[in-house]
Every structure is written in C-alpha cells, then in structure tokens.
PDB file of N, CA and C in Angstrom:
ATOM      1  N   UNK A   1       0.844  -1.179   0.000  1.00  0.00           N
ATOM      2  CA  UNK A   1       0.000   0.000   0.000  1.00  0.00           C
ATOM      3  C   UNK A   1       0.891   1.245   0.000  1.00  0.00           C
ATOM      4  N   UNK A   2       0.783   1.871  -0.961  1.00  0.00           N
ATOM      5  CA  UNK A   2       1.494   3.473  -0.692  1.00  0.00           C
ATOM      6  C   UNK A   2       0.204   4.687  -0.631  1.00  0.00           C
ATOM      7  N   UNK A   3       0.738   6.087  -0.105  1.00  0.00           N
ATOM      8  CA  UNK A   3       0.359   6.750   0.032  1.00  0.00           C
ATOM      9  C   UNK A   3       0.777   8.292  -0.603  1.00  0.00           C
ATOM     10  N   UNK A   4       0.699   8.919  -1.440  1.00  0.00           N
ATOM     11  CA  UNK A   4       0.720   9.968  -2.442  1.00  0.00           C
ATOM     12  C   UNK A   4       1.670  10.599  -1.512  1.00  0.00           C
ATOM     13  N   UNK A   5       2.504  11.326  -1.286  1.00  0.00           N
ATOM     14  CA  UNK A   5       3.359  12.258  -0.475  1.00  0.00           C
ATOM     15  C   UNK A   5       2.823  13.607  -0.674  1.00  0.00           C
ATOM     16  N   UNK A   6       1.796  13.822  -1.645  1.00  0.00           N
ATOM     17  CA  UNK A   6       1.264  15.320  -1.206  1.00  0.00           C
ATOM     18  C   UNK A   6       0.438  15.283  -0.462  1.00  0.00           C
ATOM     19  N   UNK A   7       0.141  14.366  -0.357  1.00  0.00           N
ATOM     20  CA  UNK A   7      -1.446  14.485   1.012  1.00  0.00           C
ATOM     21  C   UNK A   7      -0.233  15.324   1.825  1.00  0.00           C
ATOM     22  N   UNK A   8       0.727  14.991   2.338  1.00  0.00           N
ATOM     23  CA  UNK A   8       1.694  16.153   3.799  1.00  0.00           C
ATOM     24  C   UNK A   8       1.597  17.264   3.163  1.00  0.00           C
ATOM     25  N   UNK A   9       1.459  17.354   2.108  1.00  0.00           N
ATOM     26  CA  UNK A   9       1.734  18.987   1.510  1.00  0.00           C
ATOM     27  C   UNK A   9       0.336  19.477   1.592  1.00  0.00           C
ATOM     28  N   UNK A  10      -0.656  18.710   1.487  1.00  0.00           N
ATOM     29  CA  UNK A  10      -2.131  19.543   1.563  1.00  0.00           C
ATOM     30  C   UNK A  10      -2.449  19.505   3.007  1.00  0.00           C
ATOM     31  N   UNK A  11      -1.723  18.674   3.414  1.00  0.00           N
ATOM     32  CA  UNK A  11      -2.536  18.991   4.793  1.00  0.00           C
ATOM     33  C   UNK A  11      -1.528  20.475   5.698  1.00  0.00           C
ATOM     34  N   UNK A  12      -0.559  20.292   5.398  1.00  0.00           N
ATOM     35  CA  UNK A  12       0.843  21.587   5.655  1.00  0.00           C
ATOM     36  C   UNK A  12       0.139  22.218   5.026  1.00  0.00           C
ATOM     37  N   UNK A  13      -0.678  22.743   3.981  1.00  0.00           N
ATOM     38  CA  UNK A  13      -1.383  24.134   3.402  1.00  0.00           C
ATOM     39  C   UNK A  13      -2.508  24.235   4.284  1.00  0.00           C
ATOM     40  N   UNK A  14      -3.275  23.351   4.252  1.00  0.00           N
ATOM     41  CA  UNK A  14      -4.427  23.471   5.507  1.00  0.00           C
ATOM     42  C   UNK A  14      -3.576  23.901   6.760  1.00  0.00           C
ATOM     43  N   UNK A  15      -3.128  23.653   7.664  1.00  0.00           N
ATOM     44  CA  UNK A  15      -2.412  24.219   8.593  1.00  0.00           C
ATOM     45  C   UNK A  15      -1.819  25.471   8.494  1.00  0.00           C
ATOM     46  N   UNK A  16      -1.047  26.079   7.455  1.00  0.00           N
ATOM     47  CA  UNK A  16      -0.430  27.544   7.090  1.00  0.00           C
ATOM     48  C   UNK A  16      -1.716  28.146   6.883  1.00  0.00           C
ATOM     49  N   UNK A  17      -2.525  27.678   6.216  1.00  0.00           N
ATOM     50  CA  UNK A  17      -3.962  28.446   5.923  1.00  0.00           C
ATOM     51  C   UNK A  17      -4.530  29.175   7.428  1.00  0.00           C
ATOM     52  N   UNK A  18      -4.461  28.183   7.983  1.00  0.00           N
ATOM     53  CA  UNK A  18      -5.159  28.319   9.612  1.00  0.00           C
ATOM     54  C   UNK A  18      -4.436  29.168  10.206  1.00  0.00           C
ATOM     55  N   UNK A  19      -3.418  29.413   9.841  1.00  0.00           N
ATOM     56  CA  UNK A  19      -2.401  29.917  11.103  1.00  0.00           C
ATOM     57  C   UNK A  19      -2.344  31.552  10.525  1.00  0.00           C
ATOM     58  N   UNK A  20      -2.200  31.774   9.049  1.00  0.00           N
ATOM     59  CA  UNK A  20      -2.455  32.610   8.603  1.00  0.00           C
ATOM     60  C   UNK A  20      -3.779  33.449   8.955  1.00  0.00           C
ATOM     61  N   UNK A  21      -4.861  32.738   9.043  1.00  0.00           N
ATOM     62  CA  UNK A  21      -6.387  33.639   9.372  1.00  0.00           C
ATOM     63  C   UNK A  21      -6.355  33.523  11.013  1.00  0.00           C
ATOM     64  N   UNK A  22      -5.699  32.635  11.526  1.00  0.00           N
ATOM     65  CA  UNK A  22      -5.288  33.033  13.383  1.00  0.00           C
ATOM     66  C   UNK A  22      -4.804  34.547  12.863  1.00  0.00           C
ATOM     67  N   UNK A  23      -3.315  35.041  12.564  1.00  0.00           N
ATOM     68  CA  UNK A  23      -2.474  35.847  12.241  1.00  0.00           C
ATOM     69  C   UNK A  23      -3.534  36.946  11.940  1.00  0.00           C
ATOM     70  N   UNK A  24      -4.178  36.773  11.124  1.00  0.00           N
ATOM     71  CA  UNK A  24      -4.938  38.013  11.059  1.00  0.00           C
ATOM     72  C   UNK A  24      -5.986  38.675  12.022  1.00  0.00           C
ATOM     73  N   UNK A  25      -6.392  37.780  12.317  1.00  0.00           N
ATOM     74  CA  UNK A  25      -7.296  37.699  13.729  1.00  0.00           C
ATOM     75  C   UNK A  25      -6.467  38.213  14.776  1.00  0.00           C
ATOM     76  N   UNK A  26      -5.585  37.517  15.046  1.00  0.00           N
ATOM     77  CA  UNK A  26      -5.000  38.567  16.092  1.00  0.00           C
ATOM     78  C   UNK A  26      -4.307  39.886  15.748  1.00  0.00           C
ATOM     79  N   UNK A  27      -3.609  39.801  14.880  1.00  0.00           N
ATOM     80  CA  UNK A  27      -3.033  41.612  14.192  1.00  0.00           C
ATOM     81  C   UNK A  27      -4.502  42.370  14.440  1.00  0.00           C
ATOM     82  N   UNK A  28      -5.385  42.136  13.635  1.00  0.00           N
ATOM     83  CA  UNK A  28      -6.724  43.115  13.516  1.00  0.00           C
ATOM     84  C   UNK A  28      -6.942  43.199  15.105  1.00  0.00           C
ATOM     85  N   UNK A  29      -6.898  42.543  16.051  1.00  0.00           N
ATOM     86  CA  UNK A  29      -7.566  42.809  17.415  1.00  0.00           C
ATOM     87  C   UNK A  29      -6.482  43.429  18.235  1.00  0.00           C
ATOM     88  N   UNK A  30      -5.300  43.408  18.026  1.00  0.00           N
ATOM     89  CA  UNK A  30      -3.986  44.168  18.485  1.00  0.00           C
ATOM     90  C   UNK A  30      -3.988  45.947  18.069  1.00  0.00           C
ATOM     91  N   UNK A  31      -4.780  45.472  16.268  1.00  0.00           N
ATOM     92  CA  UNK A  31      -4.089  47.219  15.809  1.00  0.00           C
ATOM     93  C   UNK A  31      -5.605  48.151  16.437  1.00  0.00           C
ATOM     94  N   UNK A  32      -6.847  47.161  16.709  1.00  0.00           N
ATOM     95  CA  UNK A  32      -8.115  47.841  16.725  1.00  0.00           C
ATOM     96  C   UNK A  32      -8.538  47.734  18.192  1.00  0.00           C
ATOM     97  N   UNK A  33      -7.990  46.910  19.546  1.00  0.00           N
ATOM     98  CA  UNK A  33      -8.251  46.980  20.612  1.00  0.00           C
ATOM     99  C   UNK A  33      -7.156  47.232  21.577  1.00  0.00           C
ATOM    100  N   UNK A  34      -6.301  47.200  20.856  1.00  0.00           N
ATOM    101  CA  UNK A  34      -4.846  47.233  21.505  1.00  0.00           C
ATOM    102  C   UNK A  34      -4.072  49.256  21.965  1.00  0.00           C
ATOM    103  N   UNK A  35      -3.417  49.335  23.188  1.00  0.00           N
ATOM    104  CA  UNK A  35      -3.051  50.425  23.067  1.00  0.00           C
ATOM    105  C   UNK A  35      -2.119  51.152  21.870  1.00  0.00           C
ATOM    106  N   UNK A  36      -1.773  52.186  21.175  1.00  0.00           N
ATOM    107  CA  UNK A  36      -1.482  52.370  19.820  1.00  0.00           C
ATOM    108  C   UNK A  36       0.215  52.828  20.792  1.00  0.00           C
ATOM    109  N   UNK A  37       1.209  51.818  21.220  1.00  0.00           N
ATOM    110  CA  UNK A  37       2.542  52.141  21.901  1.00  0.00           C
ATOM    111  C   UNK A  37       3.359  51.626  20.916  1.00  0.00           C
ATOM    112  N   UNK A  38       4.524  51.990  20.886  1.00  0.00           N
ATOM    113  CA  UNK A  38       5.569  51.129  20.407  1.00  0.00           C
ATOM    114  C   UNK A  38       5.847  50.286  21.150  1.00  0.00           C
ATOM    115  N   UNK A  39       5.661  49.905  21.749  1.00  0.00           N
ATOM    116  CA  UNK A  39       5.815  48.596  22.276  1.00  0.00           C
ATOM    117  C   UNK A  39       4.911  47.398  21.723  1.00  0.00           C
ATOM    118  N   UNK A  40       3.423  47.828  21.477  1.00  0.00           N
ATOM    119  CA  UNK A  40       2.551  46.992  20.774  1.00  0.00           C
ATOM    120  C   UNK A  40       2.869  46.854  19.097  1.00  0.00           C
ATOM    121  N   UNK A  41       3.650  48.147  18.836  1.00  0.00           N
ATOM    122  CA  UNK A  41       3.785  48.294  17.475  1.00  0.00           C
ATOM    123  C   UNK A  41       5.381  47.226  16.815  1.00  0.00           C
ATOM    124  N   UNK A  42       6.175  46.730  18.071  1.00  0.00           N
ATOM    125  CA  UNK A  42       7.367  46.797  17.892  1.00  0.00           C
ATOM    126  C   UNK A  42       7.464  44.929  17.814  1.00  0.00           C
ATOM    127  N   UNK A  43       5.969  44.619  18.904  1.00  0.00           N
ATOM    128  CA  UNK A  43       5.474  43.028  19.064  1.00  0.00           C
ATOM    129  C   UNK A  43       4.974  42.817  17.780  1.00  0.00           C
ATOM    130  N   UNK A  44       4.318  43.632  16.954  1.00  0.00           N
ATOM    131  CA  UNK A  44       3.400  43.060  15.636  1.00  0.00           C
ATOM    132  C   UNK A  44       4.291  42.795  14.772  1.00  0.00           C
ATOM    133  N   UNK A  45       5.510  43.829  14.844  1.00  0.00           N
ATOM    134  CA  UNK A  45       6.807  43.730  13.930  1.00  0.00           C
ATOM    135  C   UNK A  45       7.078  42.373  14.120  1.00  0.00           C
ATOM    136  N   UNK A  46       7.764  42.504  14.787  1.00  0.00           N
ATOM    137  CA  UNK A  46       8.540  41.128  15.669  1.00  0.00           C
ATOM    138  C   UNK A  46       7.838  39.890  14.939  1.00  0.00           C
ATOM    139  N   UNK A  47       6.247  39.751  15.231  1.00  0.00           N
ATOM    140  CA  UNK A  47       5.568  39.262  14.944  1.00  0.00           C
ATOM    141  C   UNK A  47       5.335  38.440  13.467  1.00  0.00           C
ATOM    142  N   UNK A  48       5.055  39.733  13.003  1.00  0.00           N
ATOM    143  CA  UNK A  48       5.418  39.140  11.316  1.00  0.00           C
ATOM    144  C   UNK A  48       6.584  39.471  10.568  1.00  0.00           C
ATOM    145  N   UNK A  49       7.444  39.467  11.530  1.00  0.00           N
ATOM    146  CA  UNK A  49       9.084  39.505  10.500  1.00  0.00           C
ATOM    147  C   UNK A  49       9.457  37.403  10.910  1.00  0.00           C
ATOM    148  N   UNK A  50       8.832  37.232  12.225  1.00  0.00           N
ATOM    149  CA  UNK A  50       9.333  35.750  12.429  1.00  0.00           C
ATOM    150  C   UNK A  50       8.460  34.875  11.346  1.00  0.00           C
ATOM    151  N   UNK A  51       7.149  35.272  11.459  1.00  0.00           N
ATOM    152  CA  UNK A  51       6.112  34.810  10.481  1.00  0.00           C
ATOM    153  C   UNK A  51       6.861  34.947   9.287  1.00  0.00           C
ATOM    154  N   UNK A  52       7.143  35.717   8.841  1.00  0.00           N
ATOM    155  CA  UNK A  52       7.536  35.796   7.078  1.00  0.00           C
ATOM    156  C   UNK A  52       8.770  34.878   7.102  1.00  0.00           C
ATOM    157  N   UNK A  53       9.357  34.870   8.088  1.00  0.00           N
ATOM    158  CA  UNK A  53      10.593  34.044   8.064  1.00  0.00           C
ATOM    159  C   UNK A  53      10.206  33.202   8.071  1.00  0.00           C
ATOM    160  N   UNK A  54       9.712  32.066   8.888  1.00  0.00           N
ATOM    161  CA  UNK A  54       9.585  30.253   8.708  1.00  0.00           C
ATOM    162  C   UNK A  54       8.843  30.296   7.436  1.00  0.00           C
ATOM    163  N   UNK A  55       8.047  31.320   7.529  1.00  0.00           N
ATOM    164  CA  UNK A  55       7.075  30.702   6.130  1.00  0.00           C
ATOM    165  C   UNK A  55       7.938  30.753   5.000  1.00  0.00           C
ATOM    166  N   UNK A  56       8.794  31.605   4.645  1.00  0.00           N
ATOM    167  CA  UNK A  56       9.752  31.664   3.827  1.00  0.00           C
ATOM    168  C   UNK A  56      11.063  30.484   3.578  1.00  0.00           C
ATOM    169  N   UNK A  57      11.102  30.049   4.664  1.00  0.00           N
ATOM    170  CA  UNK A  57      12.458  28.992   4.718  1.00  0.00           C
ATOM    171  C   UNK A  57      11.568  27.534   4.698  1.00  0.00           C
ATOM    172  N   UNK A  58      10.297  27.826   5.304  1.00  0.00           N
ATOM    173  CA  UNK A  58       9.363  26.440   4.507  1.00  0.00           C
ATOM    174  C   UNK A  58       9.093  26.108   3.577  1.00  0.00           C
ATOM    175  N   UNK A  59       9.142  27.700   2.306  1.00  0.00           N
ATOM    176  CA  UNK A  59       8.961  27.221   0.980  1.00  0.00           C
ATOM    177  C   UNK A  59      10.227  26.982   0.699  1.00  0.00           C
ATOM    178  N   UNK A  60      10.985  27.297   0.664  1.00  0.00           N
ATOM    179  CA  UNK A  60      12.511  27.188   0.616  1.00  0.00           C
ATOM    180  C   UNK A  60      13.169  25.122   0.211  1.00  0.00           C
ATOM    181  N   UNK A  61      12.771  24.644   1.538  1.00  0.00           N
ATOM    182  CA  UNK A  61      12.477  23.479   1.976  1.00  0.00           C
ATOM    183  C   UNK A  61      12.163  22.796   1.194  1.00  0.00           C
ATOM    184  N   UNK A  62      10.131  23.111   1.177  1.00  0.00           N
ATOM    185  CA  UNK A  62       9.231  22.685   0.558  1.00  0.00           C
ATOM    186  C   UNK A  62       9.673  22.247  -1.204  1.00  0.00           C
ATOM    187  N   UNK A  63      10.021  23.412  -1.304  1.00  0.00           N
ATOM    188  CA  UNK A  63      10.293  23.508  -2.922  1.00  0.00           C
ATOM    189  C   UNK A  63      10.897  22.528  -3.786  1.00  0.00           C
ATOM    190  N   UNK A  64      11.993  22.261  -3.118  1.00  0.00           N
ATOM    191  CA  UNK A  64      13.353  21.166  -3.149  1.00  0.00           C
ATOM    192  C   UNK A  64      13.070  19.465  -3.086  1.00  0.00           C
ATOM    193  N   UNK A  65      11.182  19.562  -2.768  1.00  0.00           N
ATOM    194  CA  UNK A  65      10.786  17.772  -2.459  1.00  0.00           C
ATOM    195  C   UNK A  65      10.048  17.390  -3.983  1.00  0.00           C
ATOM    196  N   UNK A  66      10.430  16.471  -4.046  1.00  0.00           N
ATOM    197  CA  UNK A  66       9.765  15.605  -5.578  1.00  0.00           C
ATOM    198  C   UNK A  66       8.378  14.781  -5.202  1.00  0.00           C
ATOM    199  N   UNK A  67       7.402  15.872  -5.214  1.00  0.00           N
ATOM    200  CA  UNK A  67       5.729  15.855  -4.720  1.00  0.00           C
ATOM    201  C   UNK A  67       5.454  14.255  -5.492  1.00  0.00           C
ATOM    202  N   UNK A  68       5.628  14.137  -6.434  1.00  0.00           N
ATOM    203  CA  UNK A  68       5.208  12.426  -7.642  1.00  0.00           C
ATOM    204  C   UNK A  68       5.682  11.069  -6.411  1.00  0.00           C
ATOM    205  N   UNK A  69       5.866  11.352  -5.701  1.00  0.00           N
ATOM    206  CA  UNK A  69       6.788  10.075  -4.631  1.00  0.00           C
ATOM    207  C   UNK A  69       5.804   9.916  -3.896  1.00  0.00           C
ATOM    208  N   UNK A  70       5.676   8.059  -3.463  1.00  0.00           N
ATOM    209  CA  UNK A  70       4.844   7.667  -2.838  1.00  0.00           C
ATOM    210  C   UNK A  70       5.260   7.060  -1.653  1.00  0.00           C
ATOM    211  N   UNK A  71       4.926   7.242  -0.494  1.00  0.00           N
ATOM    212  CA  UNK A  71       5.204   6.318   0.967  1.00  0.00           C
ATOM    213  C   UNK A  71       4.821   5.093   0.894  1.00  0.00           C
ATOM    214  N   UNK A  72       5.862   4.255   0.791  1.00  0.00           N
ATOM    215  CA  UNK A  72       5.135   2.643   0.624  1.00  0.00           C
ATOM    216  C   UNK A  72       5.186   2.409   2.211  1.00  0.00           C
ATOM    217  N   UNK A  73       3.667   1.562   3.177  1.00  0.00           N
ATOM    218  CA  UNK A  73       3.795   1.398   4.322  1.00  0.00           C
ATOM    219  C   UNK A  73       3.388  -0.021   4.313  1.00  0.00           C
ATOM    220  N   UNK A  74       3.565  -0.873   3.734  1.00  0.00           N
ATOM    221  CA  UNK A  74       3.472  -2.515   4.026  1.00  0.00           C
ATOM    222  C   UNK A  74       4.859  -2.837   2.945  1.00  0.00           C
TER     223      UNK A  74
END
C-alpha cells in the first residue's frame, strides 16, 4: 500500500492556511483593541518579520521535495 506524499503537503497548506487567518485575527484585534505604543507596534513587527521568516524557509524546503513520490507502508 502506498500513500501519495502530497497528502503532507495539503494537509501543511491546511495548517499555514489556519495559522495565517489566526495571524490576522490577532493583528486586527492588536491594531483595533490594543493600546497604539511602540511597544505593541514593535510586538506586531517582531511578529510578522518571524512569520515571514519560517514561512519563507518552509517554501525554501518545501520547494526542493519531488511531490510524484509515494510512501510505501506494508
């Protein structure tokens, strides 16, 4: 029995998907309920400079795998 090796890749997009509309959800409730300090301004940075980073070194990663390959598990 094998198993397609993109199913990990669709389900890793379902997950970035999620984490992405978390991400927005919280930015929007930070920039719209949050005090307007640099300090709040300096966390959102912070925030999505780490975000752009993994997501960036995941495609990075990602890119480099030969999706046509199957997991044989018997």
């Amino acid at each position: 029995m094998a198993i397609p090796i993109i199913i990990f890749l669709l389900l890793y997009l379902m997950m970035v998907t999620f984490f992405i509309l978390f991400s927005i959800f919280l930015l929007y409730h930070a920039v719209r309920f949050g005090v307007a300090t640099m300090a709040n301004m300096t966390t959102m940075i912070i925030y999505l400079a780490v975000s752009a980073g993994l997501l960036f070194f995941s495609y990075i990663y990602i890119a480099r795998i030969d999706w046509s390959l199957k997991l044989i598990i018997f």
